[in-house]
PDB file of N, CA and C in Angstrom:
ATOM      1  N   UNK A   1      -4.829   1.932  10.259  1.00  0.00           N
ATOM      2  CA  UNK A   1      -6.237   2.024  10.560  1.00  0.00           C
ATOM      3  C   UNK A   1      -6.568   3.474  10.894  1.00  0.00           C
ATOM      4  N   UNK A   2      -7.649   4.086  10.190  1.00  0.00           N
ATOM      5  CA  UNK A   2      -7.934   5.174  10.662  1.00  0.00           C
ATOM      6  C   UNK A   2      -7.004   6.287   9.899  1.00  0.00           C
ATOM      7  N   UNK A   3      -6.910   6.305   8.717  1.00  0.00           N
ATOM      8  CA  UNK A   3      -6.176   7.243   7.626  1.00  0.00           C
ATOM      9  C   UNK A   3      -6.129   6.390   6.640  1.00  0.00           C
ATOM     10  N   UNK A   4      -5.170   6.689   6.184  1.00  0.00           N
ATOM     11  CA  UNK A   4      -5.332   6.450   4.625  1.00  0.00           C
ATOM     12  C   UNK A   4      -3.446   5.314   4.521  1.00  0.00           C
ATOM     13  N   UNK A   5      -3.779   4.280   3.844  1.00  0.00           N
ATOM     14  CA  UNK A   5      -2.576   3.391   3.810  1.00  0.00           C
ATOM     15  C   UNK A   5      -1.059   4.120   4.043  1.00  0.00           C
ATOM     16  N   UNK A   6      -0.487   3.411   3.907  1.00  0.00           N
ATOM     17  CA  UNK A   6       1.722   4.055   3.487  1.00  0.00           C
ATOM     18  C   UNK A   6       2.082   3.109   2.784  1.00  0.00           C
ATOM     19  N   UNK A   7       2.405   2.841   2.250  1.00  0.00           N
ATOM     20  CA  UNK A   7       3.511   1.859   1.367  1.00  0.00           C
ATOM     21  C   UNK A   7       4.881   2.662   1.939  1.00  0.00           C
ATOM     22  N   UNK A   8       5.495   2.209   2.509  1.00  0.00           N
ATOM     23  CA  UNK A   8       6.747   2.266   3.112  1.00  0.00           C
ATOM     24  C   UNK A   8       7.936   1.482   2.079  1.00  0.00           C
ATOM     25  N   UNK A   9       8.856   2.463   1.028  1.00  0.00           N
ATOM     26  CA  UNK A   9       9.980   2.148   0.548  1.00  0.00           C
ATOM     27  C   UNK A   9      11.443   2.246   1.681  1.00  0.00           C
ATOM     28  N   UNK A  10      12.264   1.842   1.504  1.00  0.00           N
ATOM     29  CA  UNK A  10      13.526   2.089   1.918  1.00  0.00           C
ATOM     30  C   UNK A  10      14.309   3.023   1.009  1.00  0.00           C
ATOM     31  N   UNK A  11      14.437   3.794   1.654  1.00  0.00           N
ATOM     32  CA  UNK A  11      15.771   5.114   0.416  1.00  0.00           C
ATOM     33  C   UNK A  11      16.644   5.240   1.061  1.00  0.00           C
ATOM     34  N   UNK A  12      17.764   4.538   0.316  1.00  0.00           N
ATOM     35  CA  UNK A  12      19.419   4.385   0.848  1.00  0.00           C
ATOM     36  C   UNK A  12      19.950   5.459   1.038  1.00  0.00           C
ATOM     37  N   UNK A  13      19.870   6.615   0.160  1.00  0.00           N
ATOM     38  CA  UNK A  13      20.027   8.257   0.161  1.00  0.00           C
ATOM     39  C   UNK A  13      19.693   9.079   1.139  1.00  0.00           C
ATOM     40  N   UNK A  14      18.608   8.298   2.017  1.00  0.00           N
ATOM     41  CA  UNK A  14      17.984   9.215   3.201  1.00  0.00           C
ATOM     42  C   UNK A  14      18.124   8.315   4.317  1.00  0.00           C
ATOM     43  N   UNK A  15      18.464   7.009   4.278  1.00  0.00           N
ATOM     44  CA  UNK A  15      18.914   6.351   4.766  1.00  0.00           C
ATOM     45  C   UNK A  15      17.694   5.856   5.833  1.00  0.00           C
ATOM     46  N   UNK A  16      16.404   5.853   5.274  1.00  0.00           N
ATOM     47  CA  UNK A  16      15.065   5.506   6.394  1.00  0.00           C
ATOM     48  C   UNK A  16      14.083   5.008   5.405  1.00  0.00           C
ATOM     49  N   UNK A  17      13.107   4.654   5.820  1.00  0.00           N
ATOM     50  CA  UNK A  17      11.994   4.150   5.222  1.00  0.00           C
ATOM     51  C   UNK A  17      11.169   5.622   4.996  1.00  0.00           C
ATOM     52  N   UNK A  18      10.649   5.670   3.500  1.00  0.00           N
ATOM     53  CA  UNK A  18       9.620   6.791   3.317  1.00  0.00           C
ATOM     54  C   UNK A  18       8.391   6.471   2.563  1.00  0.00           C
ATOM     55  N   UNK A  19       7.321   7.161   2.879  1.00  0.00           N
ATOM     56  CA  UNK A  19       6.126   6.689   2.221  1.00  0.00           C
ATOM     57  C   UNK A  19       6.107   7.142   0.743  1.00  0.00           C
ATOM     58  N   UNK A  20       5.559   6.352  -0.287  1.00  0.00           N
ATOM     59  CA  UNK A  20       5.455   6.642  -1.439  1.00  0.00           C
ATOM     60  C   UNK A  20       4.014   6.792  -2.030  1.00  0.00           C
ATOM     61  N   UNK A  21       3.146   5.949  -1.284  1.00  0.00           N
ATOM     62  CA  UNK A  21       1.599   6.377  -1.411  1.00  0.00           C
ATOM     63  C   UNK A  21       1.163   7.837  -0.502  1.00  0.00           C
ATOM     64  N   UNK A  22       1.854   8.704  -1.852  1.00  0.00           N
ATOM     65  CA  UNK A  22       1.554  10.323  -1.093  1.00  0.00           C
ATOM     66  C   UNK A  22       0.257  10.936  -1.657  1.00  0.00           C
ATOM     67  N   UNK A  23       0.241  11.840  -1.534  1.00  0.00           N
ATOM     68  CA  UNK A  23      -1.459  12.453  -2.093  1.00  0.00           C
ATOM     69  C   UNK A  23      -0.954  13.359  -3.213  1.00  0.00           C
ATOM     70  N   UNK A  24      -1.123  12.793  -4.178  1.00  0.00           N
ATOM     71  CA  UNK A  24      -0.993  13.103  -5.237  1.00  0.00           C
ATOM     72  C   UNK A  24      -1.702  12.248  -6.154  1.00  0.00           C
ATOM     73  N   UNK A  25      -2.753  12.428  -6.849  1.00  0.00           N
ATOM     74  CA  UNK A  25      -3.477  11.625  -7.576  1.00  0.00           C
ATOM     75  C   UNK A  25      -2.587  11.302  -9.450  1.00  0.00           C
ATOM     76  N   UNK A  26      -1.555  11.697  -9.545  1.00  0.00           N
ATOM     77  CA  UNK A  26      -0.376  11.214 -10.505  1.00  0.00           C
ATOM     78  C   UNK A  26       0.792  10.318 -10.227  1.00  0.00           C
ATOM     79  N   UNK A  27       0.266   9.906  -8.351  1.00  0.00           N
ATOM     80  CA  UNK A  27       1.105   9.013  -7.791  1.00  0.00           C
ATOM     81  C   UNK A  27       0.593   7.560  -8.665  1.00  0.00           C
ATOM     82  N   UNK A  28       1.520   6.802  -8.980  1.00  0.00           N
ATOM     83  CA  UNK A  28       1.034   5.139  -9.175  1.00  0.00           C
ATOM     84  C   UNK A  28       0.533   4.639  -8.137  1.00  0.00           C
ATOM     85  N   UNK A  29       0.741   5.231  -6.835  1.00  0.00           N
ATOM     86  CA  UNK A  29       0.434   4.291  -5.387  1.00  0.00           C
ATOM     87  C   UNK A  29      -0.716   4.991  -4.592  1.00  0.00           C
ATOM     88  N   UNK A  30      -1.223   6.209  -5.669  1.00  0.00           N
ATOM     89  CA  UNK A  30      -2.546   7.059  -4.832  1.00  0.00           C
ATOM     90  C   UNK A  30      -3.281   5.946  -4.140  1.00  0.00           C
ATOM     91  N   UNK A  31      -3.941   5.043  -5.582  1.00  0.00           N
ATOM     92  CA  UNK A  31      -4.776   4.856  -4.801  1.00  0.00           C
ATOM     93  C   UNK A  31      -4.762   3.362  -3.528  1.00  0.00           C
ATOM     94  N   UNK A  32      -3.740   3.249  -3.393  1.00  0.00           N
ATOM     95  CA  UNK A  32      -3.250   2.193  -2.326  1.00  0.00           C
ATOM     96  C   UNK A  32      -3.677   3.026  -1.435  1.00  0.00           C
ATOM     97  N   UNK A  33      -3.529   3.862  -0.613  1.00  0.00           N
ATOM     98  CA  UNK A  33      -3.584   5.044   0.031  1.00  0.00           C
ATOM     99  C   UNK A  33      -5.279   4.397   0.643  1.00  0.00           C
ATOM    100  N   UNK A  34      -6.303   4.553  -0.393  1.00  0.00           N
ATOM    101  CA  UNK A  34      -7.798   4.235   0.149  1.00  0.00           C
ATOM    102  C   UNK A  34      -7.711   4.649   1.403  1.00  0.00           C
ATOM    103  N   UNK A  35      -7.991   5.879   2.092  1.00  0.00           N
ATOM    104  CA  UNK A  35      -8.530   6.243   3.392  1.00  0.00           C
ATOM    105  C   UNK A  35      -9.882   5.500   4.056  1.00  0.00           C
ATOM    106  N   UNK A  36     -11.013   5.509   3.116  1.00  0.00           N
ATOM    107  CA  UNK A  36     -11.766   4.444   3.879  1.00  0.00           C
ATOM    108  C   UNK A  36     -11.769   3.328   4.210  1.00  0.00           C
ATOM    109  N   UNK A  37     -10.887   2.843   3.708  1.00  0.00           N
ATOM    110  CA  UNK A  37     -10.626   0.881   3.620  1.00  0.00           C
ATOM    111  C   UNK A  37     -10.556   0.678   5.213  1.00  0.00           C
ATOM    112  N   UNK A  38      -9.879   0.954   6.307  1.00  0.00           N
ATOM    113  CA  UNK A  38      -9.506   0.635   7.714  1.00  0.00           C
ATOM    114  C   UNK A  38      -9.045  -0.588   7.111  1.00  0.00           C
ATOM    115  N   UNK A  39      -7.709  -0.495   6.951  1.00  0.00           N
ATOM    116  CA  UNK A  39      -6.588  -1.948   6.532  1.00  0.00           C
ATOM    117  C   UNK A  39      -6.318  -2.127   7.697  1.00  0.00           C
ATOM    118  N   UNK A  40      -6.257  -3.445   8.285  1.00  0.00           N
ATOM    119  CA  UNK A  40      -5.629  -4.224   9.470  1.00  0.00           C
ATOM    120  C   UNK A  40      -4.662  -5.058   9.111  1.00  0.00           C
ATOM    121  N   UNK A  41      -4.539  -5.536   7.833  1.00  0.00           N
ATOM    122  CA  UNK A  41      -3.207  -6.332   7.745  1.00  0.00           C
ATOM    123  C   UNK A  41      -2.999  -6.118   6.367  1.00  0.00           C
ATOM    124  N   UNK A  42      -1.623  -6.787   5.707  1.00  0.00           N
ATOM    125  CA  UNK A  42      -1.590  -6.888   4.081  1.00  0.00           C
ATOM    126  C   UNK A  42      -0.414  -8.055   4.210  1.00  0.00           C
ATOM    127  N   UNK A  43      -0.674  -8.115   3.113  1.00  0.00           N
ATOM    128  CA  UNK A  43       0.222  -9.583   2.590  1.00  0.00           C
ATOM    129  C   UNK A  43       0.987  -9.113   0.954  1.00  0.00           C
ATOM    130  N   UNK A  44       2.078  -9.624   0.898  1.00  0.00           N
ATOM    131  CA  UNK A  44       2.640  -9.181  -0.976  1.00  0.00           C
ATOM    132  C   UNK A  44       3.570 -10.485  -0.971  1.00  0.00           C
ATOM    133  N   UNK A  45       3.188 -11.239  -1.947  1.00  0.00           N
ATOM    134  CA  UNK A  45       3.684 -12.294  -2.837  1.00  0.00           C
ATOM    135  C   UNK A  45       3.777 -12.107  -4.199  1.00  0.00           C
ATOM    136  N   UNK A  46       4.462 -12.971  -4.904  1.00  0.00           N
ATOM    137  CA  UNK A  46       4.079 -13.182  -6.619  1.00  0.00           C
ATOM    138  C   UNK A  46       2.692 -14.351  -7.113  1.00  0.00           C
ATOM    139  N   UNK A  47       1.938 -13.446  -6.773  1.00  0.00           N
ATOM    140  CA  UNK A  47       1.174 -14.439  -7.050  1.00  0.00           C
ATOM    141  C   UNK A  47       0.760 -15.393  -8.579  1.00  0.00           C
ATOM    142  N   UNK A  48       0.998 -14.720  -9.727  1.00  0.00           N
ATOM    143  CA  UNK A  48       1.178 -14.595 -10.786  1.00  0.00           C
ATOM    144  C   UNK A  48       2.135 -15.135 -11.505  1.00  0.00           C
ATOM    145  N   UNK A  49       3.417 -14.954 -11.154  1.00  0.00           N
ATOM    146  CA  UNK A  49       4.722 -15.555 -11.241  1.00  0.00           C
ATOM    147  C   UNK A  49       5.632 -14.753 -12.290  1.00  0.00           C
ATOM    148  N   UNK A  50       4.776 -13.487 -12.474  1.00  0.00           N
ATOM    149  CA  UNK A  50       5.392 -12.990 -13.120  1.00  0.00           C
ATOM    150  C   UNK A  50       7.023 -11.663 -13.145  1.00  0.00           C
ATOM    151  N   UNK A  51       6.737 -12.612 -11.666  1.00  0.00           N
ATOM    152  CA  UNK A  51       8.669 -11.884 -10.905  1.00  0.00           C
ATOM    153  C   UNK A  51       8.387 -10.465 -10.293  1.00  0.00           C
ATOM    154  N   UNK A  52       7.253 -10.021 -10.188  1.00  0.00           N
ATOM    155  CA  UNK A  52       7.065  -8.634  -9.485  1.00  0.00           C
ATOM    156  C   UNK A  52       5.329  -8.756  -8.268  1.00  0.00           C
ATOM    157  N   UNK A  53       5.664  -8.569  -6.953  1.00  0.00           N
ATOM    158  CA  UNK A  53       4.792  -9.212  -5.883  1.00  0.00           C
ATOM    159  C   UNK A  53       3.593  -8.762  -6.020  1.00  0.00           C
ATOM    160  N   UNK A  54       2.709  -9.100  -5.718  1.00  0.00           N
ATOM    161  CA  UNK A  54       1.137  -8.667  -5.638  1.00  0.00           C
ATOM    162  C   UNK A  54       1.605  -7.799  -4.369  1.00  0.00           C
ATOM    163  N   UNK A  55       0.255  -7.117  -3.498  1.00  0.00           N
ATOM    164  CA  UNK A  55      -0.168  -6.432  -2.637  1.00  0.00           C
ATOM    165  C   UNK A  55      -1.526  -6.849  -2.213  1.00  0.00           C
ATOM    166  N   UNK A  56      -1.826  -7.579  -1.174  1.00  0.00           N
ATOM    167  CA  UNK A  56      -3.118  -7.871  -0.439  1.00  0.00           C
ATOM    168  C   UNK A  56      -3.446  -6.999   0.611  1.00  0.00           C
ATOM    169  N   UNK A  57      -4.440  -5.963   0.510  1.00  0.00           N
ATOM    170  CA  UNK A  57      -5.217  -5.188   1.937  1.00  0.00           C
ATOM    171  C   UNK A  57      -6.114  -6.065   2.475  1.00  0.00           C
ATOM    172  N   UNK A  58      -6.150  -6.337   3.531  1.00  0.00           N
ATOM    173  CA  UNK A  58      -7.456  -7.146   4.651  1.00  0.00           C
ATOM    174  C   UNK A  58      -7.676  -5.708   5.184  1.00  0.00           C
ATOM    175  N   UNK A  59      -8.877  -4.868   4.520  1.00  0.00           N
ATOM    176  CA  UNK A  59      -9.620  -4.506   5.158  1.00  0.00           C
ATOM    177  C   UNK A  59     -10.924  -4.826   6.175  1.00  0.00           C
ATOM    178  N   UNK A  60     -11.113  -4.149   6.979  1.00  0.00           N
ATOM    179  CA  UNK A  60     -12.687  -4.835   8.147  1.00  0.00           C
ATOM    180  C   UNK A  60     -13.765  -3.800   7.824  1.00  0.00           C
ATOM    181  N   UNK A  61     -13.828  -3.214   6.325  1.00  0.00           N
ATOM    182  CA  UNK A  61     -15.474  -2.688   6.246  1.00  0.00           C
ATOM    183  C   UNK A  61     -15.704  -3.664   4.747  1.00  0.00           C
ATOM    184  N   UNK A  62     -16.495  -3.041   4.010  1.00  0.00           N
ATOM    185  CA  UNK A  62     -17.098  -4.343   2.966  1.00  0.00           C
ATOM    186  C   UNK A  62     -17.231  -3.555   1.594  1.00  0.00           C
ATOM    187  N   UNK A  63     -15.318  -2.789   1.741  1.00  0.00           N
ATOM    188  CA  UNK A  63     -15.113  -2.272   0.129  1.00  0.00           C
ATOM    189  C   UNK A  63     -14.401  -3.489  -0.133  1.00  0.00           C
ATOM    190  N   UNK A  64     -13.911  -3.952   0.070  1.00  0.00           N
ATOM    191  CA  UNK A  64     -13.127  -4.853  -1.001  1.00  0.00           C
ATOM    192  C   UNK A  64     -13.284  -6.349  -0.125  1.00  0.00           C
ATOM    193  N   UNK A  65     -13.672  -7.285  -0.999  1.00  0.00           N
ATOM    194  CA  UNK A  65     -13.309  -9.186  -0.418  1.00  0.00           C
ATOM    195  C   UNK A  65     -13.162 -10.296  -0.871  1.00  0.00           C
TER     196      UNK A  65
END
């Protein structure tokens, strides 16, 4: 809340969790990032079934519902 998302990977190499939604607009995960959204929660399932998870933002302003 109050910046812009993280998608938090695990890198075994660095041995910590690192963000991959960086600012770079050639990132695949820029625009997860959305600074205005104020995300309070998220959810990731397959919703689809097509073996790779969705990503749900619950934002609390009235970009996305």
């Amino acid at each position: 809340y109050n910046g812009p998302n993280l998608v938090l990977k695990y890198d075994r190499t660095q041995n910590k969790l690192v963000n991959i939604a960086v600012d770079d607009l050639s990132s695949p995960y820029y625009a997860l990032r959305d600074p205005q959204g104020n995300a309070i929660g998220l959810s990731a399932c397959d919703v689809d079934g097509d073996g790779r998870e969705e990503i749900y933002f619950l934002n609390t302003n009235n970009a996305y519902s």
